[in-house]
N, C-alpha and C. Protein backbone atom coordinates (compact mmCIF):
# COMPACT_ATOMS: atom_id res chain seq x y z
N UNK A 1 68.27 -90.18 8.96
CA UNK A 1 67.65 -89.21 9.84
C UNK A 1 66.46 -89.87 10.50
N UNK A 2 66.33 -89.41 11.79
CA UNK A 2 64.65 -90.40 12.40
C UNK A 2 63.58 -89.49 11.65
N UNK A 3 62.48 -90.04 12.28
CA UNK A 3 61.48 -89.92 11.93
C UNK A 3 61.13 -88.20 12.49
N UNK A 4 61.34 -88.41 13.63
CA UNK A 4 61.35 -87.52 14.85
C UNK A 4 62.17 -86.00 14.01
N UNK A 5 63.34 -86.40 13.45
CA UNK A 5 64.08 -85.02 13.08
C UNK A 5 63.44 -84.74 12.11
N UNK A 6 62.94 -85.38 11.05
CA UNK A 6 62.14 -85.39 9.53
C UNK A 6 61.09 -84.23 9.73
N UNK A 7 60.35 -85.03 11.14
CA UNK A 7 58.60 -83.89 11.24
C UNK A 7 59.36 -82.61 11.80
N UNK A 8 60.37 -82.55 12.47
CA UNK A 8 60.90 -80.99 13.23
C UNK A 8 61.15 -80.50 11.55
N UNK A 9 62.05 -80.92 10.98
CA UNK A 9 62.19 -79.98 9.40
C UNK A 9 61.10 -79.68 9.03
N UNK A 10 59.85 -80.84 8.66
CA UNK A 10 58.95 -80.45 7.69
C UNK A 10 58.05 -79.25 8.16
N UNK A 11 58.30 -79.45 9.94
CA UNK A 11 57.07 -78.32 10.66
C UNK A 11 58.19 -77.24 10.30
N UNK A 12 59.37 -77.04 10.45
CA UNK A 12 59.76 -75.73 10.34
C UNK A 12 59.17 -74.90 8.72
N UNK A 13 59.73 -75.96 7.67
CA UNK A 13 59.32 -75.61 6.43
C UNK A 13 57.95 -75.27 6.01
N UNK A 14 57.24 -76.15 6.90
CA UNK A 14 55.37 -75.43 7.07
C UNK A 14 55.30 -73.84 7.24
N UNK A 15 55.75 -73.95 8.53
CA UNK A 15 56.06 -72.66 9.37
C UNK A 15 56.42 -71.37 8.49
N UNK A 16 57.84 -71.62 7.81
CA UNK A 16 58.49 -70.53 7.41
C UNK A 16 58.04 -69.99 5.98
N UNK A 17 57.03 -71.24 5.39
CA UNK A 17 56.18 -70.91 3.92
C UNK A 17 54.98 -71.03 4.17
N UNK A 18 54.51 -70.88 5.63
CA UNK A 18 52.92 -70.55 5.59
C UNK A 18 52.14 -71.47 5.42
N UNK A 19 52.48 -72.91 5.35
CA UNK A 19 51.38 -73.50 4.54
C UNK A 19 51.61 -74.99 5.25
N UNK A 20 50.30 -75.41 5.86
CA UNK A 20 49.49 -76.99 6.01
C UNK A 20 49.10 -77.43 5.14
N UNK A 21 50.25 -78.98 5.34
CA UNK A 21 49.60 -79.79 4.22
C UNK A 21 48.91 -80.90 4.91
N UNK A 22 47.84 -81.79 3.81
CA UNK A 22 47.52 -82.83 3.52
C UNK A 22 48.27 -84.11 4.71
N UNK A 23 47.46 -84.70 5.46
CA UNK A 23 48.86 -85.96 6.30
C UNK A 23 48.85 -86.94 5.37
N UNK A 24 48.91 -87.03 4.44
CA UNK A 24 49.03 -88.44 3.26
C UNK A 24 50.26 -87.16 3.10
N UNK A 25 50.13 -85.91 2.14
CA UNK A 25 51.41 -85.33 1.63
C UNK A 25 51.88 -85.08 2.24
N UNK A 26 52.09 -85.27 3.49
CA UNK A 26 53.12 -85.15 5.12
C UNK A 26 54.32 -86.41 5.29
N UNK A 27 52.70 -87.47 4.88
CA UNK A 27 53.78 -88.84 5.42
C UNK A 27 54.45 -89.22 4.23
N UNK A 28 54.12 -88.87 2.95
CA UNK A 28 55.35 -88.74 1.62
C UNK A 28 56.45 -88.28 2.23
N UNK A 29 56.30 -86.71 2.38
CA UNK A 29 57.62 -86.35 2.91
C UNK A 29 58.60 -86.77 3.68
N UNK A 30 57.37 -86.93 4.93
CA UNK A 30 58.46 -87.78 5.94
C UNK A 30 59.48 -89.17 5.29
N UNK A 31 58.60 -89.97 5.04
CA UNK A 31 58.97 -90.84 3.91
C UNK A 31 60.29 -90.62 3.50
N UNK A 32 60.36 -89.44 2.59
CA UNK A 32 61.31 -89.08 1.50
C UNK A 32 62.57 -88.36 2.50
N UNK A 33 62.19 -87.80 3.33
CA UNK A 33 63.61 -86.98 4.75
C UNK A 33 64.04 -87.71 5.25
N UNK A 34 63.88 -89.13 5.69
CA UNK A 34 64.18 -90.20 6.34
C UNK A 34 65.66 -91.08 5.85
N UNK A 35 65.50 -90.64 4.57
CA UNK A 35 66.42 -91.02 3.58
C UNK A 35 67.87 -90.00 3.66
N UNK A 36 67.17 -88.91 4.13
CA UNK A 36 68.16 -87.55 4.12
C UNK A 36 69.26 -87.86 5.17
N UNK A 37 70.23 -87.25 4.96
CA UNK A 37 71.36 -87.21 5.79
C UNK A 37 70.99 -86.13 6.92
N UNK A 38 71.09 -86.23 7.94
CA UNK A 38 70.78 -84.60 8.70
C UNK A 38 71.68 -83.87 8.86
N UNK A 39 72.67 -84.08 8.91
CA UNK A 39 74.01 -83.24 8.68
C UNK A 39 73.44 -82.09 7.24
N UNK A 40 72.94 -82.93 6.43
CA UNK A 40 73.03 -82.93 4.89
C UNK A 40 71.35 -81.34 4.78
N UNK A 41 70.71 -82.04 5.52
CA UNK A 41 69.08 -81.40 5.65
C UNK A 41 69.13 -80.25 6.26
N UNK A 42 70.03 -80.44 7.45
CA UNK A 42 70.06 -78.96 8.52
C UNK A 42 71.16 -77.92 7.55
N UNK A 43 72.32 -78.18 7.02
CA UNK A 43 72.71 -77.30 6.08
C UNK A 43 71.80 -76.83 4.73
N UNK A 44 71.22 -77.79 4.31
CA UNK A 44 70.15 -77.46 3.52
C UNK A 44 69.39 -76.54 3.66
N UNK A 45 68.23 -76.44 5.03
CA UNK A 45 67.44 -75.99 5.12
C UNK A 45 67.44 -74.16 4.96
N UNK A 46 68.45 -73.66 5.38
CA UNK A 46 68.63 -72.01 5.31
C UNK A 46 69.14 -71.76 3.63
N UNK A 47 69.34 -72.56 2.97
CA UNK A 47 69.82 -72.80 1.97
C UNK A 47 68.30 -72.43 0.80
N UNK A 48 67.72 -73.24 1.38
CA UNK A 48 65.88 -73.55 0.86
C UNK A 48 65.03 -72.73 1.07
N UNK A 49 65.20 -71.78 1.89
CA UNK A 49 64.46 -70.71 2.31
C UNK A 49 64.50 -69.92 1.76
N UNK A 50 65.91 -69.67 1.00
CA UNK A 50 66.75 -68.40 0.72
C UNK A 50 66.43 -68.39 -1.00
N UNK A 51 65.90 -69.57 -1.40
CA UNK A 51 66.03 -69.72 -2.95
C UNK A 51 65.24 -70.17 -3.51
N UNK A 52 64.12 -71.02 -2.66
CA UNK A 52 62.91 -71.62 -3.20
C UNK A 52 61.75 -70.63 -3.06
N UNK A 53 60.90 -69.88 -3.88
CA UNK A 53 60.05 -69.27 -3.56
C UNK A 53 58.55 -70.14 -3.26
N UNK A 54 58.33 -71.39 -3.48
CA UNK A 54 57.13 -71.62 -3.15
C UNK A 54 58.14 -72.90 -2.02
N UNK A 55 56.65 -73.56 -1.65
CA UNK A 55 57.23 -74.61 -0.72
C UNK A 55 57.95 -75.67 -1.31
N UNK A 56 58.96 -76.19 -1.21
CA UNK A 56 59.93 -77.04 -1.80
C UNK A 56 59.39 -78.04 -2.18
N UNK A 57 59.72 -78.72 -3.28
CA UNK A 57 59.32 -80.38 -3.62
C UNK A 57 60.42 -80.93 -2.92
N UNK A 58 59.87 -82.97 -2.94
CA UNK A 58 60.88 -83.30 -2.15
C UNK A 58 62.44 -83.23 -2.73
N UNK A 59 62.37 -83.62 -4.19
CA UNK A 59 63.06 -83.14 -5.05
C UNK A 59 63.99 -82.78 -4.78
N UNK A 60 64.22 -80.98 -4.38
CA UNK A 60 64.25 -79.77 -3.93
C UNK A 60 64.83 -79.87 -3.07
N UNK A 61 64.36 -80.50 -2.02
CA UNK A 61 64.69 -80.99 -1.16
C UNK A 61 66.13 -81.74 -0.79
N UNK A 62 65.68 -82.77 -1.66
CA UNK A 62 67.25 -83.89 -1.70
C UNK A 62 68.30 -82.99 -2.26
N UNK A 63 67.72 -82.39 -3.34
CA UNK A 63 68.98 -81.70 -4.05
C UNK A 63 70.07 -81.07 -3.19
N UNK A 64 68.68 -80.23 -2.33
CA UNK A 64 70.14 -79.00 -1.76
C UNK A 64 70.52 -79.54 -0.50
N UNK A 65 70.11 -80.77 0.10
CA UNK A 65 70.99 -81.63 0.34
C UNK A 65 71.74 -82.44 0.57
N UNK A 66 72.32 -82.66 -0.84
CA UNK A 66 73.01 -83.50 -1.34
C UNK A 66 74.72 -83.24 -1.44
N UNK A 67 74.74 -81.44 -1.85
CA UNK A 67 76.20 -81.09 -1.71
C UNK A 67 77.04 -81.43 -0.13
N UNK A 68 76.64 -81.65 0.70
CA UNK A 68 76.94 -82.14 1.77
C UNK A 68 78.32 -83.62 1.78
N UNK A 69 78.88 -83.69 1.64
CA UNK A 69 79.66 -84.93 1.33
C UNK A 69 80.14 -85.70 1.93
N UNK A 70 80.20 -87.33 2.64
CA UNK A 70 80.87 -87.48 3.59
C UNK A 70 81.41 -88.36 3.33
N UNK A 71 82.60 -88.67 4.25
CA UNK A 71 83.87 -89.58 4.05
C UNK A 71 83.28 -90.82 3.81
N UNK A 72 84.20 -91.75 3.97
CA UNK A 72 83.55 -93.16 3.11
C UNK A 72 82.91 -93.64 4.42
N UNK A 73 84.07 -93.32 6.03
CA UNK A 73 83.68 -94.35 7.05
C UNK A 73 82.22 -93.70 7.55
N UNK A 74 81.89 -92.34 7.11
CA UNK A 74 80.72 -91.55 7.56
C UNK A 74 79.49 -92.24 7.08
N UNK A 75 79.79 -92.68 5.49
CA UNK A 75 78.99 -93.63 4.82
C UNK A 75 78.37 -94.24 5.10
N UNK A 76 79.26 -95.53 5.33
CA UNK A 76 79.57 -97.08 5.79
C UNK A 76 78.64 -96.58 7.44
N UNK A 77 78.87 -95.59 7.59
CA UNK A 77 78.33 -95.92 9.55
C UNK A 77 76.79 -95.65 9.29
N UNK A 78 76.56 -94.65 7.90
CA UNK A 78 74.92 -94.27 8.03
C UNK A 78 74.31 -95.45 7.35
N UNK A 79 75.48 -96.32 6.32
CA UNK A 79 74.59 -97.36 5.84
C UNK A 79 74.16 -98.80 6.92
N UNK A 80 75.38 -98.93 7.98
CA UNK A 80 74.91 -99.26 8.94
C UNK A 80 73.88 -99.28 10.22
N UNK A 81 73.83 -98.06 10.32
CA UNK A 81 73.15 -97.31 10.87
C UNK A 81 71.45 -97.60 10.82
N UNK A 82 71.35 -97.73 8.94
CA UNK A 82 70.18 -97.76 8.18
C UNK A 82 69.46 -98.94 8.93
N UNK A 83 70.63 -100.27 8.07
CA UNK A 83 70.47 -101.88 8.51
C UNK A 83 69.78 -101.82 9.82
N UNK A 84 70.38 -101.51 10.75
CA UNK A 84 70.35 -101.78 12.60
C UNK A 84 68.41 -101.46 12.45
N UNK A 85 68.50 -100.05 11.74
CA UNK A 85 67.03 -99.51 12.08
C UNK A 85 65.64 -100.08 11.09
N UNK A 86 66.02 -100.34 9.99
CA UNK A 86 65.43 -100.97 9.11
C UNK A 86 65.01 -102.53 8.89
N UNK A 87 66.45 -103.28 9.27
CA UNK A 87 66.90 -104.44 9.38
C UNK A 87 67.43 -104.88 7.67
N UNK A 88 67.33 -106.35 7.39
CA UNK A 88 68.04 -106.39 6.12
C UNK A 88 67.02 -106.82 5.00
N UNK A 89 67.31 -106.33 4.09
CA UNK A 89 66.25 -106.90 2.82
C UNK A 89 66.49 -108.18 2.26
């Protein structure tokens, strides 16, 4: 997921639980969504609203979504995907 889609989630999740955080506990998050699938995050998110009563950990986060599942070549293209944007370790 970019960076760019990460802060649109985290501002919605601000938004819809009321609450500004910290930009050190911002750029964790971002951090930690970046990793997220967005396919995986945008099904998540109505998911998180509906069941988390305080503001989500990132945790929380990954968990719900994680049921999201994708084919192998869906994989292979986000692990590529990663490389191109990251480069290689």
């Amino acid at each position: 997921m970019s960076r760019r889609d990460a802060f649109a989630a985290l501002a919605w999740l601000q938004t819809v639980y009321g609450r500004d955080m910290p930009a050190e506990q911002a750029t964790i998050y971002l951090d930690a969504l970046t990793d997220i699938d967005p396919d995986g995050l945008a099904a998540a998110l109505p998911v998180i609203v509906k069941t988390e009563r305080w503001f989500p950990t990132i945790a929380a986060i990954v968990e719900a979504a994680a049921p999201v599942a994708r084919s192998p070549e869906e994989a292979w293209g986000a692990v590529l995907a990663r490389i191109r944007r990251l480069g290689r370790m």
